[in-house]
Protein backbone atom coordinates (compact mmCIF):
# COMPACT_ATOMS: atom_id res chain seq x y z
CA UNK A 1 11.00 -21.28 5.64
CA UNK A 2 11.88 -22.82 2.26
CA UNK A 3 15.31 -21.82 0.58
CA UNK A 4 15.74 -21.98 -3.09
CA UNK A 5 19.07 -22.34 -4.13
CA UNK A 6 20.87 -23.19 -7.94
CA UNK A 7 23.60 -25.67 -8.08
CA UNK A 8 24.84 -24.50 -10.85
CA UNK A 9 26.59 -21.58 -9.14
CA UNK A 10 28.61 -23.90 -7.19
CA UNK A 11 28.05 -21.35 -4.05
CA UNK A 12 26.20 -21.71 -1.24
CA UNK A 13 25.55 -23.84 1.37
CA UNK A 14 23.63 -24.84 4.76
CA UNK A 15 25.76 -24.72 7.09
CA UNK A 16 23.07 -24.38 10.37
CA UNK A 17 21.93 -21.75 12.51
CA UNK A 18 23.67 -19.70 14.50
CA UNK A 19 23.24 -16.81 16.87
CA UNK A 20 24.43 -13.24 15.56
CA UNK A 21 26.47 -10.64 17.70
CA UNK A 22 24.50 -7.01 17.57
CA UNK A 23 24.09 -5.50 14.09
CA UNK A 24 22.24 -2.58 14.80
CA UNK A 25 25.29 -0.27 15.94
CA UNK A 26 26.45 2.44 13.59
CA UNK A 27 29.44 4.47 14.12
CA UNK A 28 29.29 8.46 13.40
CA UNK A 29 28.51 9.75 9.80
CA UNK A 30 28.20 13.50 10.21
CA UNK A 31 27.62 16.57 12.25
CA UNK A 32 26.93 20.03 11.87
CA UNK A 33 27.81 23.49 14.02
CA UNK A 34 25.03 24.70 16.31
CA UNK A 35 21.68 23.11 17.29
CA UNK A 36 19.08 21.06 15.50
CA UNK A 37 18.03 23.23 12.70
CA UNK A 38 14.41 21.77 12.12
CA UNK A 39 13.78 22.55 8.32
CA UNK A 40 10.92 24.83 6.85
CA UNK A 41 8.85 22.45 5.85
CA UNK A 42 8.82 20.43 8.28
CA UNK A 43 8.50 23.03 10.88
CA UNK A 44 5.13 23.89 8.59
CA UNK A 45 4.00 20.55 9.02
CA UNK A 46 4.30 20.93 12.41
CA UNK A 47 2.28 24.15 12.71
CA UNK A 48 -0.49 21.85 11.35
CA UNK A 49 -0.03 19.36 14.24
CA UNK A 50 -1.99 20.26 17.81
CA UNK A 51 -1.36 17.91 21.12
CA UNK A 52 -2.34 18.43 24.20
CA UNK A 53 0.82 18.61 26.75
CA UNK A 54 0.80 16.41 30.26
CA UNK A 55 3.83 16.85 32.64
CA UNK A 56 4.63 14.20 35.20
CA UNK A 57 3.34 17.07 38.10
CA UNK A 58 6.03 17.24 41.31
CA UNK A 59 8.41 14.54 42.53
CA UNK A 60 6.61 12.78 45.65
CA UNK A 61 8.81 10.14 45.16
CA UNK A 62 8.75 6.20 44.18
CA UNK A 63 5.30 5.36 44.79
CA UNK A 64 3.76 8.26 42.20
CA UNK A 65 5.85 6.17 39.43
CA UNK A 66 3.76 4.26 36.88
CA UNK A 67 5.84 0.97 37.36
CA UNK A 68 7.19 0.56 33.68
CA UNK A 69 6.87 1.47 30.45
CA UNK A 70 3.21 2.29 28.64
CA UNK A 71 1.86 0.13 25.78
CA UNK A 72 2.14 2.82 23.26
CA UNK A 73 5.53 4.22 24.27
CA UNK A 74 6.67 0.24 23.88
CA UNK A 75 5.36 -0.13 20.36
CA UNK A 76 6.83 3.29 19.59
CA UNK A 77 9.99 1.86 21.01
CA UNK A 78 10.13 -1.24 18.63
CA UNK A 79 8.95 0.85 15.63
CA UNK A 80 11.63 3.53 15.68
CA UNK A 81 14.58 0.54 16.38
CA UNK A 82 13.27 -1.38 13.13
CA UNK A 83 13.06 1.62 11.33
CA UNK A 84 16.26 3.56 12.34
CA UNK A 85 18.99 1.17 12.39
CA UNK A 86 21.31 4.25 13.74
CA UNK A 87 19.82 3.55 17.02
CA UNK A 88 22.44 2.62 19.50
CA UNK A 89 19.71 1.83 21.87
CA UNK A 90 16.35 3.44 23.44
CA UNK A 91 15.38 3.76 26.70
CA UNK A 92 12.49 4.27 28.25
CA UNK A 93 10.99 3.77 32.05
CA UNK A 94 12.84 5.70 35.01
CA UNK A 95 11.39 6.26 38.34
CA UNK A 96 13.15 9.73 39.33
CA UNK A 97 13.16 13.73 39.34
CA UNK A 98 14.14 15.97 36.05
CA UNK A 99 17.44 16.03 36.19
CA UNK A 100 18.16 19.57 37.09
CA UNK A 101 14.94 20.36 38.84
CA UNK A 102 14.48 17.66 41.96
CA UNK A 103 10.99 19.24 42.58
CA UNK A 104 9.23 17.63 39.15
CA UNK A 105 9.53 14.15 38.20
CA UNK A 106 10.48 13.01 34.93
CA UNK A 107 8.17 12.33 32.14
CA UNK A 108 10.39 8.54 32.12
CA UNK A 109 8.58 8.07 35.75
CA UNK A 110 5.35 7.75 33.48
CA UNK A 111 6.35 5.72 31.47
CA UNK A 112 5.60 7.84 28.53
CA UNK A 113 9.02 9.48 27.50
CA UNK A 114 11.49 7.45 25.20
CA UNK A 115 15.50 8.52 24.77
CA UNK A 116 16.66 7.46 21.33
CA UNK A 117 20.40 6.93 21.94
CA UNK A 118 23.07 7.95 18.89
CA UNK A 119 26.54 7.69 18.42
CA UNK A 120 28.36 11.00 18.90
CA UNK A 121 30.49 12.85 15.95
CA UNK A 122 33.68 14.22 17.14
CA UNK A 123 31.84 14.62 20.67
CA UNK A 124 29.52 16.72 18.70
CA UNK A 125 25.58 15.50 17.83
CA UNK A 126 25.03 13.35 14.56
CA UNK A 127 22.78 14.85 12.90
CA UNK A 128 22.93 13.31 9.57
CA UNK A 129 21.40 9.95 11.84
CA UNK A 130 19.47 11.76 14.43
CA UNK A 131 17.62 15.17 12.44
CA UNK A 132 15.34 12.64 10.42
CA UNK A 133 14.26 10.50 13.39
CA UNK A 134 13.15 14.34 14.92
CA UNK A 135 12.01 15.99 11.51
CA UNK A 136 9.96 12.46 11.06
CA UNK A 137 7.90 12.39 15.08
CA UNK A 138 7.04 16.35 14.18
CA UNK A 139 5.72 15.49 11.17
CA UNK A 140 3.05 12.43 12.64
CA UNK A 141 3.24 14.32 16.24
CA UNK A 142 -0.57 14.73 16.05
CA UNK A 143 -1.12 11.08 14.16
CA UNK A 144 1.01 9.04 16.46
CA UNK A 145 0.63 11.54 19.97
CA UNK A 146 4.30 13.39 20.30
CA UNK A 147 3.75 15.84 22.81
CA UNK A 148 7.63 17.09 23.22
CA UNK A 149 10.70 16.54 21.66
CA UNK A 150 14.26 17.68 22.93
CA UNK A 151 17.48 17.04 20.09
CA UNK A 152 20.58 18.55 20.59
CA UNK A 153 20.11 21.56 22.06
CA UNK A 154 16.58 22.42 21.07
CA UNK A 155 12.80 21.62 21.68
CA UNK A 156 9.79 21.20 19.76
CA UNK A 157 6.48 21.18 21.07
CA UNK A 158 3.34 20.25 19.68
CA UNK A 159 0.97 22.13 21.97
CA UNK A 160 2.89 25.77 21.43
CA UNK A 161 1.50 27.93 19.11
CA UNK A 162 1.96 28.25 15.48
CA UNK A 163 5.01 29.47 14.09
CA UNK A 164 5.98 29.32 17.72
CA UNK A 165 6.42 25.78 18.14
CA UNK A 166 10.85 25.57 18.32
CA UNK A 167 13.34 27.14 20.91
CA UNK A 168 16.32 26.70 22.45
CA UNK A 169 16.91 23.98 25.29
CA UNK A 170 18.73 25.66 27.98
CA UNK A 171 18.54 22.01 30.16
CA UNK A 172 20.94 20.22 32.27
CA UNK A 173 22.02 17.83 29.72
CA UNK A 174 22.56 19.09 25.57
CA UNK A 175 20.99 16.11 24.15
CA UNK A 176 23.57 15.83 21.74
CA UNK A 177 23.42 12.22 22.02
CA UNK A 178 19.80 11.41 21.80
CA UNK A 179 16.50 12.65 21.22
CA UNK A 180 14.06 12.64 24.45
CA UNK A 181 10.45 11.98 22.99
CA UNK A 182 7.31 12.07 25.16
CA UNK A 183 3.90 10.41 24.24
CA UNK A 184 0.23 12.21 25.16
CA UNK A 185 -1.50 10.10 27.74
CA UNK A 186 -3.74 8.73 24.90
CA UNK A 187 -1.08 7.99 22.97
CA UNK A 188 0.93 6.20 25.79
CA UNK A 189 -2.10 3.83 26.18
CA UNK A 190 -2.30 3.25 22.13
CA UNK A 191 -5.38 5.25 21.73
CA UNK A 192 -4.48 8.07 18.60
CA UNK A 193 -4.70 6.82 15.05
CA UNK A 194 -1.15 5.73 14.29
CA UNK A 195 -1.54 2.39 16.79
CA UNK A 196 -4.65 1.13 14.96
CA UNK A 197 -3.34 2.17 11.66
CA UNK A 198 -0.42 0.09 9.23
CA UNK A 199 2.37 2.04 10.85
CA UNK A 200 3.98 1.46 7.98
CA UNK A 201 7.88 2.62 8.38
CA UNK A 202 9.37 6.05 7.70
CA UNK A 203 9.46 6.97 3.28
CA UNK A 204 12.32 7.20 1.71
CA UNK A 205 12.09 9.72 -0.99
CA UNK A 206 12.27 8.26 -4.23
CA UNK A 207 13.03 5.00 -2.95
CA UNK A 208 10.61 3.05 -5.78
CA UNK A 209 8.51 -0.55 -4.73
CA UNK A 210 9.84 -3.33 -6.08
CA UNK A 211 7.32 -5.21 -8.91
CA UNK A 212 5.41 -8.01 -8.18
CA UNK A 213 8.01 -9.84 -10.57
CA UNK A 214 10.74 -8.42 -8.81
CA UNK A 215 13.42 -5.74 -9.65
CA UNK A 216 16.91 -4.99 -8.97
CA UNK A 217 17.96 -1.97 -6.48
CA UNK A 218 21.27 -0.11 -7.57
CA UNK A 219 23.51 1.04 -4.97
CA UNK A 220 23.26 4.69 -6.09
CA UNK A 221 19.12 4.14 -5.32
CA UNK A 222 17.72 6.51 -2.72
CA UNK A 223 17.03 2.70 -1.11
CA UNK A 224 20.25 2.08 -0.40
CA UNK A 225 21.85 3.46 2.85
CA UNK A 226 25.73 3.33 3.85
CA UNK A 227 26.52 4.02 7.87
CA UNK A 228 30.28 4.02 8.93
CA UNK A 229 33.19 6.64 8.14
CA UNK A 230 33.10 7.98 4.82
CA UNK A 231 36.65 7.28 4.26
CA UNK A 232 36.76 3.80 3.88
CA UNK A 233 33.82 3.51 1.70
CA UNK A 234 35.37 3.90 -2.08
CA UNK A 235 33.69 4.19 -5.23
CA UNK A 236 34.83 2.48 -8.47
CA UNK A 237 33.25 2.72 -11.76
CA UNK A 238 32.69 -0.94 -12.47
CA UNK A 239 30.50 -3.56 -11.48
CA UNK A 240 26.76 -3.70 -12.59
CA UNK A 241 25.29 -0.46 -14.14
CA UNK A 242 29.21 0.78 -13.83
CA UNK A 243 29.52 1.37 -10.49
CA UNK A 244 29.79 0.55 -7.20
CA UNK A 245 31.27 0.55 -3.52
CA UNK A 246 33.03 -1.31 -1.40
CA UNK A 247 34.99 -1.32 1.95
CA UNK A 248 37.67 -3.89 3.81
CA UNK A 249 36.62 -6.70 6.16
CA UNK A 250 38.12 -6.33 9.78
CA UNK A 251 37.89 -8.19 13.04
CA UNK A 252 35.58 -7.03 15.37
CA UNK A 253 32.78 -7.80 17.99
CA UNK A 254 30.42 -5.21 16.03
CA UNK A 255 30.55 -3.48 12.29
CA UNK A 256 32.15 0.24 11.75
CA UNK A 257 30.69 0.30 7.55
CA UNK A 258 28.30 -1.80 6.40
CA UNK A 259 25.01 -1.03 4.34
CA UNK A 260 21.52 -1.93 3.90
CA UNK A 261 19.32 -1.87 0.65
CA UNK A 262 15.48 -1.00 1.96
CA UNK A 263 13.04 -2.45 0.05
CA UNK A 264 9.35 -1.80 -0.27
CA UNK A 265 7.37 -4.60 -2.07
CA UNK A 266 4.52 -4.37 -4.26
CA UNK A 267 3.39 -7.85 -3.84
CA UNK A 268 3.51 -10.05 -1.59
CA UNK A 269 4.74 -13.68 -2.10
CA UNK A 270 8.31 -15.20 -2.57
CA UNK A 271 11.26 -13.93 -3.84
CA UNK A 272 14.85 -14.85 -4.80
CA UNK A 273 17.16 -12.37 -3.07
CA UNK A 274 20.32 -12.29 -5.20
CA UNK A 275 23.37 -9.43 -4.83
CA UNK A 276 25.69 -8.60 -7.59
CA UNK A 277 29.49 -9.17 -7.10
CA UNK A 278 32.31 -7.59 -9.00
CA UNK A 279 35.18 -10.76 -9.16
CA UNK A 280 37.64 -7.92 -8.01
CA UNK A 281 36.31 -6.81 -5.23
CA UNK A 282 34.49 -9.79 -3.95
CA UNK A 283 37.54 -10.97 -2.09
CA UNK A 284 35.95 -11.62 1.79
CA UNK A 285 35.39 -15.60 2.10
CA UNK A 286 32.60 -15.22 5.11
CA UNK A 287 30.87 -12.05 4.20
CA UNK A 288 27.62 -12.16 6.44
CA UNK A 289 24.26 -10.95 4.95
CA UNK A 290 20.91 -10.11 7.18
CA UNK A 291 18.10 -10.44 4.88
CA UNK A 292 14.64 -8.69 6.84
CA UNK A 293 11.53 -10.29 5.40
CA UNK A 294 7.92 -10.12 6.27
CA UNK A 295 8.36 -9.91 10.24
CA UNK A 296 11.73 -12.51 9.95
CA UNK A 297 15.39 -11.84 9.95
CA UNK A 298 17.76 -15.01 8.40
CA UNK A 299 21.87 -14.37 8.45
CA UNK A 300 23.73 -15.67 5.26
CA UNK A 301 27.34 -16.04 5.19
CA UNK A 302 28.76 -16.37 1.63
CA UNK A 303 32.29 -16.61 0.20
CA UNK A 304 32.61 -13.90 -1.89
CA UNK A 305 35.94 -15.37 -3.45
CA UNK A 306 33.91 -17.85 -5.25
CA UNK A 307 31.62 -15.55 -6.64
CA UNK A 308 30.97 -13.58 -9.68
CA UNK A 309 27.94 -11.70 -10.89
CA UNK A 310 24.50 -12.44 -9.53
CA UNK A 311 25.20 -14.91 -6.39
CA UNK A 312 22.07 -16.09 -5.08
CA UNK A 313 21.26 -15.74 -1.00
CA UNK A 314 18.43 -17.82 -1.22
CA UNK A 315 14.29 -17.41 -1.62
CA UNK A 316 12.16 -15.95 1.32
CA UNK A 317 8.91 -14.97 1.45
CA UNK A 318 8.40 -11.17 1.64
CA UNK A 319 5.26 -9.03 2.53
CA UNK A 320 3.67 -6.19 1.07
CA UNK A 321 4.89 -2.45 1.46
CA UNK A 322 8.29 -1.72 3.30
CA UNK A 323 10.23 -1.99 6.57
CA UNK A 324 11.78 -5.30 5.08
CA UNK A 325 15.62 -4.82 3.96
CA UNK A 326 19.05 -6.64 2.73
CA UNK A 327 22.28 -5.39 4.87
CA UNK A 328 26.19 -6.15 4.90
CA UNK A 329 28.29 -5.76 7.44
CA UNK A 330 32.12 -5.45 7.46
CA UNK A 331 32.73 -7.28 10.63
CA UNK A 332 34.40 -10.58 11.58
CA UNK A 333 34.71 -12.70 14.33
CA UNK A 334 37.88 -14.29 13.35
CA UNK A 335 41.13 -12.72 12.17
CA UNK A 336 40.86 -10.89 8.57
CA UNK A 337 44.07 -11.02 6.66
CA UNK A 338 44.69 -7.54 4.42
CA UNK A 339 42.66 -6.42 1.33
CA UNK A 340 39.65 -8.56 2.27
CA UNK A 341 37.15 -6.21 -0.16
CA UNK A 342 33.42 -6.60 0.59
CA UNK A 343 31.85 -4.63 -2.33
CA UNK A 344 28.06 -3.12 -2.09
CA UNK A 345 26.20 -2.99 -5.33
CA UNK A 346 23.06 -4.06 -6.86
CA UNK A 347 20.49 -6.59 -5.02
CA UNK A 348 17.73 -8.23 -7.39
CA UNK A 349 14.64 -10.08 -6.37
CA UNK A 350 13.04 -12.46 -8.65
CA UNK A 351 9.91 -13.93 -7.77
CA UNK A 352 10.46 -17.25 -7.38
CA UNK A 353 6.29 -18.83 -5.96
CA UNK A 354 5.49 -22.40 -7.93
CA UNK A 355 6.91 -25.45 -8.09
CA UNK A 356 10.75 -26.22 -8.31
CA UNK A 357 12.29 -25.61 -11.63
CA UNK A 358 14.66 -28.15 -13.60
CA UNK A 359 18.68 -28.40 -11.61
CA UNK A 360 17.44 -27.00 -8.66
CA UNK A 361 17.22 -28.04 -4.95
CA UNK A 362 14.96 -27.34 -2.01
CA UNK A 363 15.61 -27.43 1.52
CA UNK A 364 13.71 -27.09 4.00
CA UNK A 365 15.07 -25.41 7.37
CA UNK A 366 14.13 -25.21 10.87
CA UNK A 367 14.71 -21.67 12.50
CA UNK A 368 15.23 -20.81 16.32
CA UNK A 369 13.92 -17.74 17.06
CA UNK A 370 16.10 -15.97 20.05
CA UNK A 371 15.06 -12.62 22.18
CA UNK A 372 17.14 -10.98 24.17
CA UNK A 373 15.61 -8.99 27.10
CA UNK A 374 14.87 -5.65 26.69
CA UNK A 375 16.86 -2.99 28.10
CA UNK A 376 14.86 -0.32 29.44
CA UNK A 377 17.62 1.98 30.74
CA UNK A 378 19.36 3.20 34.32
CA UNK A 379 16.79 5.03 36.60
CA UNK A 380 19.37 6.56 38.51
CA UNK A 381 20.11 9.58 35.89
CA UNK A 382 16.98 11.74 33.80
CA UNK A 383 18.23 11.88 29.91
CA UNK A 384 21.40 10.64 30.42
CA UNK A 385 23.21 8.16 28.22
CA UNK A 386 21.66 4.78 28.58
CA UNK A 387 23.86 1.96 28.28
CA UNK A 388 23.43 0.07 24.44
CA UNK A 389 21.30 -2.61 24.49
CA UNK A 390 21.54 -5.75 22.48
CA UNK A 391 19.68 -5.73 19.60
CA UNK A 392 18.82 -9.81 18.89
CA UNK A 393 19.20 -11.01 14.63
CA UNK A 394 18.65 -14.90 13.94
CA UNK A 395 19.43 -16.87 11.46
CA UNK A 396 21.15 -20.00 9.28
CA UNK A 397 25.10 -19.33 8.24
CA UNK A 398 24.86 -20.07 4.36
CA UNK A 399 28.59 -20.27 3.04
CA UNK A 400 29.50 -21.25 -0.73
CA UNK A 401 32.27 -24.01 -0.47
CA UNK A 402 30.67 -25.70 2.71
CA UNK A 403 29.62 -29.30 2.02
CA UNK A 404 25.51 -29.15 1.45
CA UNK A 405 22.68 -32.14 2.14
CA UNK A 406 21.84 -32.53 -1.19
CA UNK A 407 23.57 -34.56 -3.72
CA UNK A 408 23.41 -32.11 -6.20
CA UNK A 409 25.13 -29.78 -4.11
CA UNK A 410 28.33 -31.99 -3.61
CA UNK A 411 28.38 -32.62 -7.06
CA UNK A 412 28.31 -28.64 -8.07
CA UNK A 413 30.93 -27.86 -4.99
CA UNK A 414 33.56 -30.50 -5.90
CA UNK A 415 34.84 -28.36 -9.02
CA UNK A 416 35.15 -25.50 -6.61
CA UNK A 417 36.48 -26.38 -3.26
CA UNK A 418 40.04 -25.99 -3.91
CA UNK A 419 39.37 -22.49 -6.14
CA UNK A 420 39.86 -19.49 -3.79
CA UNK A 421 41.14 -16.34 -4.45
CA UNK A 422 43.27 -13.58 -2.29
CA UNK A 423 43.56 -10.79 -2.60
């Protein structure tokens, strides 16, 4: 990976890499009174989708297990975690009976049933983060080879009949807390379309492609997505394009707000990644970034105290089409003192492929790639809660005031080091 940073701003640093504590948990955004209300064109979609339905047949016990998880349900698995970053966790494999009926065993034992697990709302379901993982899997059922699908209190199958496809779930367990999705048998072994196909993630209506020369993404863009409590996100009518939002740094192992700009590229090649900061409300000095590019995920830590405007995060080589992003979280490690503001505004890629231009430096960096296992989920209970999993991020810490390398870089920090401002 090659990093191109500008001197001139005085900002950023290499500090090394560093392991990053789980970014993928979201806290509750909203929910709404009675079940999963599938809307009507979606559920017309649906009418249009046709596959064929295979149970597990009766519980024999152990040995009629499949022994783990199916291809296709795994690549499902690692699709919908990249492309729903509301995902607590999802589980998959169990060796046991429905829960509630001890005579049939669980589609899990086949390995061809996933539970997408979600953060509750005021013990109610979230259905602001879990109707659009649904509404999406009815929508490719046929495509992709979604049999079933039980969310909060109701069911949709593909292989009912038209207009006929929704009811109620009168089940053990509501489901209020994640979707249970079952795969065809073709699809479990990655033989419908979707597998063999781009799989390219989930639109985002109205959510443009950035040019092949790059393009900036406003926070008010359908591309930009805020998770946490509503209340302590705040609006204020500055910043660039006269607006923006922001929310207060706290300690903690994992992030309550934070936001992520998606971005869909036209062309593929490199790009500087650059966010906008307002000077008064760029007040946290180790703000951590996760920029997702072409398959890679790098962590950039950047004193927002010393910035103003457009502050660089460095160049990285993006691919074509989507499912790449730029997130901040609101999270800290190490005590926050009051008022730290982290504000979310506009993120601008510039393509930056050729040689180096005139003041600026090139390093070069060395990145450690780290996977956690992968938690499959406890067989003892059918569509229960499954404990969170870990989701793995890697990266380099980049923070402005940290010594650099490069000569240049101590020459553009020593007019800065001592300037810091609290707020």
């Amino acid at each position: 990976m090659r990093l191109r940073l500008a001197p001139a701003l005085g900002l950023i640093a290499i500090l090394g890499c560093a392991g990053l504590e789980e970014v993928d948990k979201t806290h509750a955004a909203l929910s709404q009174p009675g079940p999963w209300d599938i809307p009507e064109d979606t559920l017309a979609i649906g009418d249009d989708q046709d596959v064929v339905y295979t149970g597990a047949g009766p519980w024999t016990g152990p040995a009629a297990c499949s022994g783990g998880i199916t291809p296709g349900a795994e690549v499902l698995r690692q699709f919908l975690r990249e492309s729903y970053p509301q995902v607590l966790s999802i589980g998959g494999y169990s060796c046991r009976s429905i829960n509630g009926d001890s005579s049939r065993m669980s589609v899990h034992g086949t390995g061809r049933a996933l539970d997408i697990m979600l953060p509750l709302h005021a013990g109610e379901a979230d259905n602001d983060l879990g109707d659009p993982i649904g509404n999406w899997l009815i929508e490719h059922a046929e495509e992709i080879g979604i049999q079933f699908i039980i969310w909060d209190r109701w069911t949709w199958g593909a292989h009912r009949a038209d207009g006929e496809k929704e009811r109620a779930y009168t089940g053990a367990h509501p489901h209020h807390d994640h979707l249970h999705v079952e795969l065809s048998v073709e699809a479990s072994q990655m033989g419908t379309p979707w597998f063999t196909g781009p799989m390219e993630p989930p639109g985002i209506s109205g959510c443009d492609a950035v040019a092949a020369n790059g393009g900036t993404v406003e926070e008010d863009s359908p591309c930009v997505a805020l998770y946490g409590p509503g209340q302590y996100w705040r609006r204020e009518s500055v910043g660039h394009a006269g607006a923006l939002r922001w929310t207060n740094a706290f300690q903690n192992e994992n992030p309550s707000n934070w936001a992520r700009w998606h971005l869909r590229v036209e062309e593929a090649g490199e790009y500087e990644v650059e966010v906008y900061v307002e000077p008064e409300f760029g007040v946290h000095h180790a703000t951590r970034y996760l920029v997702a590019h072409d398959g890679e995920e790098h962590t950039v830590e950047v004193d927002l105290s010393l910035a103003n405007g457009w502050t660089s995060l460095g160049s990285f080589g993006f691919a074509a089409g989507g499912g790449q992003h730029v997130a901040v979280y609101d999270n800290s490690a190490d005590p926050v003192e009051a008022d730290q503001h982290i504000p979310v505004d506009a993120v601008r890629l510039t393509r930056a492929d050729g040689p180096v231009g005139p003041g600026e430096a090139v390093i070069s960096l060395d990145v450690v790639e780290v996977r956690e296992p992968i938690f499959l989920g406890d067989p003892s209970v059918d569509d229960d809660p499954y404990t969170p999993g870990r989701g793995g991020a890697e990266g380099c810490a980049v923070r402005p005031g940290a010594s650099a390398p490069a000569p240049l870089w101590l020459l553009g920090l020593a007019g800065l080091a001592w300037i810091r401002r609290r707020r």
